[in-house]
N, C-alpha and C. Protein backbone atom coordinates (compact mmCIF):
# COMPACT_ATOMS: atom_id res chain seq x y z
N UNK A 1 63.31 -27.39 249.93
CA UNK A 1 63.44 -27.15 248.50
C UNK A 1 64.88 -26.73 248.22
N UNK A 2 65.47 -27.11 246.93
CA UNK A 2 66.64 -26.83 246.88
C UNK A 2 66.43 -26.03 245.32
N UNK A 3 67.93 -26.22 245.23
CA UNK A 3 68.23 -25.56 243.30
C UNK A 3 68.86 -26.11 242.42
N UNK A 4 68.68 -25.89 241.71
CA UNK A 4 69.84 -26.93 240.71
C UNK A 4 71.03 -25.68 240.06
N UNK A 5 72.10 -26.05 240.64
CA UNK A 5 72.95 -25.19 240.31
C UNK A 5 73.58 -25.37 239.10
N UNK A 6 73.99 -26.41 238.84
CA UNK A 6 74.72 -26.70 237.24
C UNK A 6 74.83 -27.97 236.67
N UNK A 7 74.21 -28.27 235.54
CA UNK A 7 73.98 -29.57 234.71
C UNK A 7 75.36 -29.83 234.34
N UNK A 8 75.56 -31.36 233.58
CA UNK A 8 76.85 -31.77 232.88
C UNK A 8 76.80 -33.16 232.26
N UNK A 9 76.86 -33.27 231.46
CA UNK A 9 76.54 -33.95 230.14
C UNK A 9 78.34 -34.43 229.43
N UNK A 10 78.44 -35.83 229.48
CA UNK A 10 79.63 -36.77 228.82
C UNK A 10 79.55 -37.78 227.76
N UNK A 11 79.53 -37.78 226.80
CA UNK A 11 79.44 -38.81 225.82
C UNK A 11 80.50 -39.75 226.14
N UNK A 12 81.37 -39.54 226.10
CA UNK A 12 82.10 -40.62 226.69
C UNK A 12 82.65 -40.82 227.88
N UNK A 13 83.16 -41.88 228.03
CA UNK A 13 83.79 -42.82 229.97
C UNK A 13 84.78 -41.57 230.17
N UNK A 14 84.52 -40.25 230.48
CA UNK A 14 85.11 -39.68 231.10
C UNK A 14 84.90 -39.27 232.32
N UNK A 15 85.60 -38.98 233.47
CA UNK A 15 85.17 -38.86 234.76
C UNK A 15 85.08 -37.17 234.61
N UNK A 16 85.34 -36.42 234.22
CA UNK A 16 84.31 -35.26 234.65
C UNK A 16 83.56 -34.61 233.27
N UNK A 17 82.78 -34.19 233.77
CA UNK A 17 81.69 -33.94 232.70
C UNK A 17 82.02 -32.43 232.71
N UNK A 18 81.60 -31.87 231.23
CA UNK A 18 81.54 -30.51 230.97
C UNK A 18 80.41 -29.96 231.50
N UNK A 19 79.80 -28.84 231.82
CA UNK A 19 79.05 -28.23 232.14
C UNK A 19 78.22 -27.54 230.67
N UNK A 20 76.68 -27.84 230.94
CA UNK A 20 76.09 -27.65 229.89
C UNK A 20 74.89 -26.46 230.42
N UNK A 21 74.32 -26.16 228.97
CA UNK A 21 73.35 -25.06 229.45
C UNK A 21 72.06 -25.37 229.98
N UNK A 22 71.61 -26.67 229.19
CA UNK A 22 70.53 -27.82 229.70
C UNK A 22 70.83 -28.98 229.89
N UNK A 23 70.15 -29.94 229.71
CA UNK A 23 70.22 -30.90 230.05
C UNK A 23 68.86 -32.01 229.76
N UNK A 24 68.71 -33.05 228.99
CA UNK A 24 67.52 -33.72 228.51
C UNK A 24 67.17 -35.06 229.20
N UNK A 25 66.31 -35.42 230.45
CA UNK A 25 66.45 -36.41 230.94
C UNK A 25 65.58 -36.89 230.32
N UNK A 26 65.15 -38.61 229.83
CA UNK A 26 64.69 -39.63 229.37
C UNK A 26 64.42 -40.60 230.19
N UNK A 27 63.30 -40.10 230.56
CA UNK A 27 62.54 -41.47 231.51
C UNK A 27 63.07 -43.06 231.04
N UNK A 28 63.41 -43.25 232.35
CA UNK A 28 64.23 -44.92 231.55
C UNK A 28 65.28 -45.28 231.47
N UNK A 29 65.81 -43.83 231.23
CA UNK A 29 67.03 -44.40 230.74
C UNK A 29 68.27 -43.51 231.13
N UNK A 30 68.15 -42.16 230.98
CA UNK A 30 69.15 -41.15 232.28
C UNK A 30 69.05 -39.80 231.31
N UNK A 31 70.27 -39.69 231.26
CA UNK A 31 70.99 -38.28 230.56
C UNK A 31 70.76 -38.26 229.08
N UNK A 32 70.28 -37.51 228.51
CA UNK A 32 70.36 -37.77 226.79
C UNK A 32 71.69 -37.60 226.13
N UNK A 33 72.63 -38.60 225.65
CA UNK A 33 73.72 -38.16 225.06
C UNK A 33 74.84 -38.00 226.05
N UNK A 34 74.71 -38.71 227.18
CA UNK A 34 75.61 -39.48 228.10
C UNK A 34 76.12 -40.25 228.28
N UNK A 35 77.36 -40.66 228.90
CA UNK A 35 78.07 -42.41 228.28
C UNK A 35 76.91 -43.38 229.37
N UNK A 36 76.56 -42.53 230.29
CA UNK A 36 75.86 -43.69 231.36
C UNK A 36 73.89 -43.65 230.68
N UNK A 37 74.07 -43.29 229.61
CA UNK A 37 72.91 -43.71 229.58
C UNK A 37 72.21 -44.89 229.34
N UNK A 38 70.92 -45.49 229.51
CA UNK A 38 70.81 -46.60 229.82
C UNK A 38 69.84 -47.72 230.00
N UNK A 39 69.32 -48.11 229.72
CA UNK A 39 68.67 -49.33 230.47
C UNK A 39 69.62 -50.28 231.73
N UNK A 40 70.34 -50.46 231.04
CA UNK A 40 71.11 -51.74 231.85
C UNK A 40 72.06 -50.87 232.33
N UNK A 41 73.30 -51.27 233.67
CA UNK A 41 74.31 -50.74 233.79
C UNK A 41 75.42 -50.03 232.34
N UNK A 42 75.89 -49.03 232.84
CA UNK A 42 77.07 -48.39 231.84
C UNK A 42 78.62 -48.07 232.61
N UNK A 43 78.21 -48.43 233.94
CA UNK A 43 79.91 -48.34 234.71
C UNK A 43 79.98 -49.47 234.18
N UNK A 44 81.59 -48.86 233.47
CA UNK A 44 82.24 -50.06 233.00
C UNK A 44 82.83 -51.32 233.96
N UNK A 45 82.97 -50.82 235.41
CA UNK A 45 83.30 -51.87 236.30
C UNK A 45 82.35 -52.59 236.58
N UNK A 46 81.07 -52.30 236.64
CA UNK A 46 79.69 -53.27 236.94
C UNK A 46 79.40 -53.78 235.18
N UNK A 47 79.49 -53.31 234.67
CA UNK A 47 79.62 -54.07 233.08
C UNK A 47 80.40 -54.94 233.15
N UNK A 48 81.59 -55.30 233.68
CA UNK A 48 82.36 -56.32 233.60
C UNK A 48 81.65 -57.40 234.53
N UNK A 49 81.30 -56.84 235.62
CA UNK A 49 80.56 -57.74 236.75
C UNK A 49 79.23 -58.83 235.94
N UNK A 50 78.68 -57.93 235.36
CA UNK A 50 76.92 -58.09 234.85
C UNK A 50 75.95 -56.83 233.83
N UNK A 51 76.49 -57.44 232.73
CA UNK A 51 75.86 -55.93 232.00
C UNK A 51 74.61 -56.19 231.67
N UNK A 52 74.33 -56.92 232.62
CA UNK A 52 72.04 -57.31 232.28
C UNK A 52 71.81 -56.51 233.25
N UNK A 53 72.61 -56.15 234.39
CA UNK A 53 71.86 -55.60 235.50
C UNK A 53 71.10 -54.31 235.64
N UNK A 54 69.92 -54.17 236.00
CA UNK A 54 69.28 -52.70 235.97
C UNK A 54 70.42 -51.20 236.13
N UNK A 55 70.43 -50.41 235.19
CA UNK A 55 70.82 -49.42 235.57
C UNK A 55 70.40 -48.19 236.73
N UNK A 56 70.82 -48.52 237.79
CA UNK A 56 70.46 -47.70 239.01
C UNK A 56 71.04 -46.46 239.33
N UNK A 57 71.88 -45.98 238.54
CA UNK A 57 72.75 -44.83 238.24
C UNK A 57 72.67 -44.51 237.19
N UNK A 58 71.83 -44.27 236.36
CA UNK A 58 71.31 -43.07 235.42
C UNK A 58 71.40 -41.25 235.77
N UNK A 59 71.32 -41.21 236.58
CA UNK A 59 71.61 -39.48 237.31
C UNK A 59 72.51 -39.23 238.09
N UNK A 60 73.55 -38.94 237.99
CA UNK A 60 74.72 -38.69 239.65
C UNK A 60 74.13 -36.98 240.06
N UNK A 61 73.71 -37.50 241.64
CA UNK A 61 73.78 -35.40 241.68
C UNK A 61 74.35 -35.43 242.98
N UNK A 62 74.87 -34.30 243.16
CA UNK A 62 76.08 -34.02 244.05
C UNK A 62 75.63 -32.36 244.96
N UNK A 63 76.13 -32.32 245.95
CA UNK A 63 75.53 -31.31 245.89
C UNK A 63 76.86 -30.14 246.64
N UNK A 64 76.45 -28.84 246.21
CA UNK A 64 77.63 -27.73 245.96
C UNK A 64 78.27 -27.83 247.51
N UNK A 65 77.71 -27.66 248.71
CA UNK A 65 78.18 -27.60 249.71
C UNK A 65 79.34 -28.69 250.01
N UNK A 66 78.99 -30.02 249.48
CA UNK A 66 80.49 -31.02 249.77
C UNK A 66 81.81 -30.27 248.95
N UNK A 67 81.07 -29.36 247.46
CA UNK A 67 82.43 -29.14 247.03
C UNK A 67 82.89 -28.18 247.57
N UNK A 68 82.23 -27.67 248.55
CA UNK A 68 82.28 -25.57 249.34
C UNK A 68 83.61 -26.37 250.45
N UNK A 69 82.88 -27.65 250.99
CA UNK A 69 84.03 -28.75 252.30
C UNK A 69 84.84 -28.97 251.78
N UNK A 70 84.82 -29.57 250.54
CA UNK A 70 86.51 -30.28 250.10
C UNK A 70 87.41 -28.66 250.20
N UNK A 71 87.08 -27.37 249.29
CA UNK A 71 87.78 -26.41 248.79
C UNK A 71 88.14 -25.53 250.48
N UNK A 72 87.26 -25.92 251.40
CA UNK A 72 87.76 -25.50 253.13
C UNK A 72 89.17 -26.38 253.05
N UNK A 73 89.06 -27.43 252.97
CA UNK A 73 90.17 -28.52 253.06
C UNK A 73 91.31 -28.36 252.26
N UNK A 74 91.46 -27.28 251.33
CA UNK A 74 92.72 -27.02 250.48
C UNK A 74 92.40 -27.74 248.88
N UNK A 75 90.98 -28.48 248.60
CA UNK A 75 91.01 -29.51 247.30
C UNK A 75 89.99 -28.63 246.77
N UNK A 76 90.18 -28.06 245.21
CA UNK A 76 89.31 -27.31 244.68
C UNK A 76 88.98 -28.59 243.65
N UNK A 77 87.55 -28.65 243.59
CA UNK A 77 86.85 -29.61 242.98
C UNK A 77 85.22 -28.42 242.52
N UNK A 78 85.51 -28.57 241.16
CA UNK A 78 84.85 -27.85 240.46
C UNK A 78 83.85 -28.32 240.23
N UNK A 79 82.25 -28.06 239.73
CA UNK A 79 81.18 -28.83 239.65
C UNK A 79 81.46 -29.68 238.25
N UNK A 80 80.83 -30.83 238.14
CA UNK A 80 81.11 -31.89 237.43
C UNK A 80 82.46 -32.99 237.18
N UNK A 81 83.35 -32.12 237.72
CA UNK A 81 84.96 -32.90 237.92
C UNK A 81 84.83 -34.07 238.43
N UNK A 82 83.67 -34.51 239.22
CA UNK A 82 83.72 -35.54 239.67
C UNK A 82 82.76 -36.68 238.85
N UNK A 83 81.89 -35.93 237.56
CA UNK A 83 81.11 -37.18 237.32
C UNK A 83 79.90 -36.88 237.35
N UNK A 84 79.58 -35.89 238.23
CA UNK A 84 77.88 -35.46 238.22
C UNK A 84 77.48 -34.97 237.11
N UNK A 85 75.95 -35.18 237.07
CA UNK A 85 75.28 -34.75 236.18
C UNK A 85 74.55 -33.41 236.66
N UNK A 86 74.33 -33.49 237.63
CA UNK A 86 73.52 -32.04 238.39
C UNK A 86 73.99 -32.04 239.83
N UNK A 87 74.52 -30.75 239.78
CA UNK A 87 74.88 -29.85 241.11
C UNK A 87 73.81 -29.06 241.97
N UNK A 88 73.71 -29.67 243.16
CA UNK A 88 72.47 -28.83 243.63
C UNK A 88 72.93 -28.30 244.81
N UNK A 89 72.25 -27.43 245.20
CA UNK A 89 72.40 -26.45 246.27
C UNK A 89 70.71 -26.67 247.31
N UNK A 90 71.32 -26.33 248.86
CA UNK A 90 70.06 -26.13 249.32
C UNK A 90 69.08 -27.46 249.50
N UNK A 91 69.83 -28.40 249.55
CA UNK A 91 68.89 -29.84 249.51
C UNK A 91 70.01 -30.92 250.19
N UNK A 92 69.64 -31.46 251.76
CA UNK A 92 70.60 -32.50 251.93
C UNK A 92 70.21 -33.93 251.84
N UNK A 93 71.03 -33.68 249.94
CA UNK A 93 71.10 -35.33 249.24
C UNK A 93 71.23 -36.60 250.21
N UNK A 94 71.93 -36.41 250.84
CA UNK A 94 72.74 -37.79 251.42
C UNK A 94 71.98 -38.16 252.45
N UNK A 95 70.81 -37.26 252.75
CA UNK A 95 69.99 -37.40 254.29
C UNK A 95 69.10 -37.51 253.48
N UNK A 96 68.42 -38.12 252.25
CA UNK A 96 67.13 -38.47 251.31
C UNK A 96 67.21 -39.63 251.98
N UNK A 97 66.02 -40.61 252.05
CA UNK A 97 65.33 -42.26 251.93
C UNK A 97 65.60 -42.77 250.63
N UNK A 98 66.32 -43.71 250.05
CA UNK A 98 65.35 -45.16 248.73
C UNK A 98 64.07 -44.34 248.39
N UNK A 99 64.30 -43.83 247.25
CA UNK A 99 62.72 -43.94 246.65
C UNK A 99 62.16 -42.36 246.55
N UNK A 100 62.98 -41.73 247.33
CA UNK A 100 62.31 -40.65 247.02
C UNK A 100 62.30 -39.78 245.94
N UNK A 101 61.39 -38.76 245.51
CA UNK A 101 61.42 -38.62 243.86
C UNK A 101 61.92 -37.06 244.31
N UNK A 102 62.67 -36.59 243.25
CA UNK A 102 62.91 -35.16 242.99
C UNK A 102 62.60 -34.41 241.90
N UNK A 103 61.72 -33.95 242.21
CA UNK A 103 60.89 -32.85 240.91
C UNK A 103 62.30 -32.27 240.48
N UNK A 104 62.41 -31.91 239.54
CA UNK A 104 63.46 -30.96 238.79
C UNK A 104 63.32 -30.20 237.46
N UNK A 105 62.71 -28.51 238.09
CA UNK A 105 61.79 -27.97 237.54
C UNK A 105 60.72 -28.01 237.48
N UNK A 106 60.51 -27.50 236.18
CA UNK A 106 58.35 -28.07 236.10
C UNK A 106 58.41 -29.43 235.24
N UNK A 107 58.99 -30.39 234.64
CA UNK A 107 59.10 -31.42 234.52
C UNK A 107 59.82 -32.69 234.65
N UNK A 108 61.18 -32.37 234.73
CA UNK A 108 61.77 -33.49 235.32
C UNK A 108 61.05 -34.47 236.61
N UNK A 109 61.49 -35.99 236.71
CA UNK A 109 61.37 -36.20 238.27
C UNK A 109 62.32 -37.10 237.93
N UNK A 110 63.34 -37.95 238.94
CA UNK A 110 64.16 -38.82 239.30
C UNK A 110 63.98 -39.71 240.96
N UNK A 111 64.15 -40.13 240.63
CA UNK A 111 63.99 -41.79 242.22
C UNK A 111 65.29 -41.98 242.16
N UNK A 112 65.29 -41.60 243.33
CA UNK A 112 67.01 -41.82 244.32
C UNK A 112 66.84 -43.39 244.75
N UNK A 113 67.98 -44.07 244.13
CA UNK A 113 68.53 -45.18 244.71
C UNK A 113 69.02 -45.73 245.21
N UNK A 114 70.23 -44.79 245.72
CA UNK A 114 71.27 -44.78 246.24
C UNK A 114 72.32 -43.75 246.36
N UNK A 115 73.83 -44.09 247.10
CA UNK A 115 74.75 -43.22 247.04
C UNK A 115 75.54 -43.61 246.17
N UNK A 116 76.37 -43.09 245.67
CA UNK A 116 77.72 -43.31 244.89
C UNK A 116 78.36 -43.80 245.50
N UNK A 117 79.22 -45.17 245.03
CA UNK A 117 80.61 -45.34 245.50
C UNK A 117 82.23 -44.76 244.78
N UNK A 118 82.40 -44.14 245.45
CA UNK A 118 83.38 -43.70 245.63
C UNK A 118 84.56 -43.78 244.74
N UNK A 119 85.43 -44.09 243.97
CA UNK A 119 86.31 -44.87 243.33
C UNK A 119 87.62 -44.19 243.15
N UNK A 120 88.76 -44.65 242.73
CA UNK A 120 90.36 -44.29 243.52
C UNK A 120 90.51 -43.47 242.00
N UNK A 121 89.79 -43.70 240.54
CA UNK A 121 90.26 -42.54 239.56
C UNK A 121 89.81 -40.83 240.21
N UNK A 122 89.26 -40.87 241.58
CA UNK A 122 89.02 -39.50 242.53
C UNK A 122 90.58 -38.71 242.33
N UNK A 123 91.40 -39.63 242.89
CA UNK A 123 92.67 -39.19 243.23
C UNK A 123 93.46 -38.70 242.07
N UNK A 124 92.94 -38.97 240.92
CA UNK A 124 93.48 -37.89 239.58
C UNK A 124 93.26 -36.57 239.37
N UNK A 125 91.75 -36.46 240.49
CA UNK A 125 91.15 -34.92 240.03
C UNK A 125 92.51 -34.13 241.46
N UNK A 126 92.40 -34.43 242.11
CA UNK A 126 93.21 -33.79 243.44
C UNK A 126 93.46 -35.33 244.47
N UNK A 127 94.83 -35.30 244.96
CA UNK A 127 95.52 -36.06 246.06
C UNK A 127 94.82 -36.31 246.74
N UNK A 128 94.19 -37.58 247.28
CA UNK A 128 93.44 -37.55 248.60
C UNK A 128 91.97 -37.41 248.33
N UNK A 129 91.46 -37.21 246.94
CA UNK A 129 90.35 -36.70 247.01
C UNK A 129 89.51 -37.79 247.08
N UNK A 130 89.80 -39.66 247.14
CA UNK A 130 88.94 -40.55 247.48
C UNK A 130 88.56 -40.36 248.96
N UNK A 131 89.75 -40.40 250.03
CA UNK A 131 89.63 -40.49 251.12
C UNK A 131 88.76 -39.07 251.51
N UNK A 132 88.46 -38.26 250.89
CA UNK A 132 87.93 -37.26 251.62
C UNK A 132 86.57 -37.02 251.09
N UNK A 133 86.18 -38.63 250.21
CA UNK A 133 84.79 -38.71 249.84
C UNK A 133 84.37 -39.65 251.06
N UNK A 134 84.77 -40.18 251.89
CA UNK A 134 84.56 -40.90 252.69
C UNK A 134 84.31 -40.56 254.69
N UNK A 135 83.82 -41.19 254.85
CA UNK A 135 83.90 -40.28 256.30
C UNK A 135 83.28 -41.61 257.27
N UNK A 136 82.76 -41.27 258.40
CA UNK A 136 81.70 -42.20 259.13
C UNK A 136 80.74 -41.57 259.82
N UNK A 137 79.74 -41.84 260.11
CA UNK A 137 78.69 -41.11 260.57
C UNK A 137 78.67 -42.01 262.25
N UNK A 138 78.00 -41.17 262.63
CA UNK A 138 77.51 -41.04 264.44
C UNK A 138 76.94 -42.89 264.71
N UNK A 139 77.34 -43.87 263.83
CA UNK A 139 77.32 -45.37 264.68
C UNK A 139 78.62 -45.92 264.38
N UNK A 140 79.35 -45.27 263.14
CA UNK A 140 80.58 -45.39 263.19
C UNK A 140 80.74 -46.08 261.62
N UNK A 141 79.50 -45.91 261.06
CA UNK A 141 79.82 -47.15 259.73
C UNK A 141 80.19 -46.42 258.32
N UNK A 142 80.50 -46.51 257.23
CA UNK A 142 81.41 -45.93 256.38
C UNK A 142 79.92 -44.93 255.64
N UNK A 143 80.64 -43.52 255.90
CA UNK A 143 79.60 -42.60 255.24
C UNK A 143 79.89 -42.00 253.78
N UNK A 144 79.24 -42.54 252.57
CA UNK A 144 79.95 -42.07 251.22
C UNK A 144 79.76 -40.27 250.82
N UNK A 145 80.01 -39.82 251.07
CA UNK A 145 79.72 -38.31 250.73
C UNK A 145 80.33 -37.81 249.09
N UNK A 146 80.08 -38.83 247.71
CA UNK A 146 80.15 -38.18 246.91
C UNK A 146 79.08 -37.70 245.77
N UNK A 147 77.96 -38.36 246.61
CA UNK A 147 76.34 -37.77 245.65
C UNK A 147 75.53 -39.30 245.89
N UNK A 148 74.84 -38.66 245.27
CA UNK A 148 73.41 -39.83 245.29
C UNK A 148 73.27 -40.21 243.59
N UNK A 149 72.59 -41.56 243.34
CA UNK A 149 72.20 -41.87 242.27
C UNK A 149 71.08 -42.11 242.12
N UNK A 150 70.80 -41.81 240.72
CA UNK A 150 69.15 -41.77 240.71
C UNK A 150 68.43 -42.45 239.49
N UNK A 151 67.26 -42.60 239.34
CA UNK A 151 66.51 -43.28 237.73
C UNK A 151 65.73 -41.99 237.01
N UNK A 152 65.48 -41.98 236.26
CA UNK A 152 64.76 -41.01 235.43
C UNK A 152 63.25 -41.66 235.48
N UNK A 153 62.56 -41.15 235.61
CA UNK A 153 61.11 -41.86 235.90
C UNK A 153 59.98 -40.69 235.28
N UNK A 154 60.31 -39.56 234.56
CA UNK A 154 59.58 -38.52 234.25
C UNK A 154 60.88 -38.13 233.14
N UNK A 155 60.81 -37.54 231.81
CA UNK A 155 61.47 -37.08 231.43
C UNK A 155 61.27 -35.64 231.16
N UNK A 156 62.25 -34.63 230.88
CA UNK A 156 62.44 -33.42 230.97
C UNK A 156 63.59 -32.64 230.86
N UNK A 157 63.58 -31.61 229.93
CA UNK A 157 65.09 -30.81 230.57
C UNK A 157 65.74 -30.28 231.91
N UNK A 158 66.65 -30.41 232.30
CA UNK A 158 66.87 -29.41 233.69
C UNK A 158 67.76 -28.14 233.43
N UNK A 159 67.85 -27.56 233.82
CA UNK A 159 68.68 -26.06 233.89
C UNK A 159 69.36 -25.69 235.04
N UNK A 160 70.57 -25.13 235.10
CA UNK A 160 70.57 -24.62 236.12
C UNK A 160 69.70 -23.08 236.32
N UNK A 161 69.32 -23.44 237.85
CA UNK A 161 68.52 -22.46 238.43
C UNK A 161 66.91 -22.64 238.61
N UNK A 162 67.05 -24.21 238.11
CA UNK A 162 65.55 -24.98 238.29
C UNK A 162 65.22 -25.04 239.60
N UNK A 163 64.36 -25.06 240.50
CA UNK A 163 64.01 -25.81 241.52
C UNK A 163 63.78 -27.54 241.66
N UNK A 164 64.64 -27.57 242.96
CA UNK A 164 64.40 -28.83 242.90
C UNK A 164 63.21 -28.83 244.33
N UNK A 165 62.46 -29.99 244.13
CA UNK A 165 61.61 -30.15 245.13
C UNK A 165 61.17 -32.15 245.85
N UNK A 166 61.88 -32.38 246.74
CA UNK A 166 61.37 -33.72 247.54
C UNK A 166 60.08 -34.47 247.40
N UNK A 167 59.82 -35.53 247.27
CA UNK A 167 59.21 -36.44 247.98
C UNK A 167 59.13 -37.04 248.52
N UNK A 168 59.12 -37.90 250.03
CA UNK A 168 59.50 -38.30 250.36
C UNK A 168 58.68 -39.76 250.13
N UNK A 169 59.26 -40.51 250.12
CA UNK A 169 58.51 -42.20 250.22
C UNK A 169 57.35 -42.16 251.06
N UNK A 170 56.60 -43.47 251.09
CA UNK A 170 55.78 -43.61 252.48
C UNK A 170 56.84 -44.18 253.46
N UNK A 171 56.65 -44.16 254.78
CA UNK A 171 57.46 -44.78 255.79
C UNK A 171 57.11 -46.33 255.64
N UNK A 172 57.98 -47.09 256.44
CA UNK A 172 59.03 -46.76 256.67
C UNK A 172 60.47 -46.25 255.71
N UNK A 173 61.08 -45.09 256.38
CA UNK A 173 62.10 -44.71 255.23
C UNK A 173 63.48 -46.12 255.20
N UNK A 174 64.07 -46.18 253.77
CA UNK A 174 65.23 -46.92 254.05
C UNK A 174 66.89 -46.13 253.44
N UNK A 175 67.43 -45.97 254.57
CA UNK A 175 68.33 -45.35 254.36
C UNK A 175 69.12 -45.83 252.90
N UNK A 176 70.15 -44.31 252.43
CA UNK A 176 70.75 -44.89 251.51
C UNK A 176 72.30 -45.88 251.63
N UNK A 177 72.49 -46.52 250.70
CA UNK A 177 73.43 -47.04 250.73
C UNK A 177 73.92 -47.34 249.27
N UNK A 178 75.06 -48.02 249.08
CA UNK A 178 75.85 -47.41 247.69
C UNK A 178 75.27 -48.79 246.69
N UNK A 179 75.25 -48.17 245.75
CA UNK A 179 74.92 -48.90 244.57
C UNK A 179 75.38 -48.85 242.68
């Protein structure tokens, strides 16, 4: 079980989001009053690609300990600077399956789809800060460490200081990968 440490809410294509007191998720569709909200894609780079395509990034959540690593490393990266919508604590995002749902609170839920990729407007918030979203894991293949993305599949407010709580899929699990 984890926590939800701090919501953040953008009306417009800005890469970091302000920090809010709640937060209104909309089954379907993501953030209430977010630029990525959605049916279809809202990154403007996959909009250029295909703007029919399902929106699979409706939720960015990130979680506090990568930003506790970057700020060991000399890069202070504040919650939402990067784009997230919810900061969590106490839950390792990046070690979730495809599919699994995250209660958030007593009503929210979201289905993890994937990880975030990464992208070089990083390097505006702090020097270096793409490359140090990046890493490789123990077979050697490119590990994204800047949050997970998710669908809204239950709608609800979140808060910080909600509980968050797992589900895990049925097996077999399928690891994440960026989307």
């Amino acid at each position: 079980m984890g926590i939800v440490e701090q919501v953040a809410c953008s009306p417009g294509h800005t890469l970091e989001k302000p920090a809010r007191v709640s937060i209104q998720l909309l089954a379907g569709l993501g953030v209430e009053g977010d630029a990525h909200q959605g049916v279809t894609v809202k990154h403007r780079s996959r909009v250029r690609v295909d703007p029919d395509q399902p929106n699979l990034r409706q939720v960015h959540l990130i979680h506090a300990e990568f930003l506790e690593e970057l700020a060991l490393g000399g890069m202070a990266v504040a919650p939402g600077a990067m784009g997230e919508n919810i900061t969590t604590r106490g839950i390792e995002l990046l070690e979730l399956p495809v599919g699994t749902v995250l209660r958030l609170g007593s009503e929210a839920q979201v289905r993890v789809t994937g990880l975030r990729n990464p992208c070089a407007q990083l390097d505006s918030i702090c020097d270096g800060l793409m490359e140090a979203t990046l890493g490789r894991d123990a077979e050697g293949r490119v590990a994204r460490k800047a949050g997970i993305m998710s669908v809204v599949i239950r709608s609800g407010r979140v808060r910080a200081g909600d509980a968050i709580v797992a589900e895990l899929p049925p097996e077999p699990h399928r690891r994440l990968d960026r989307v």
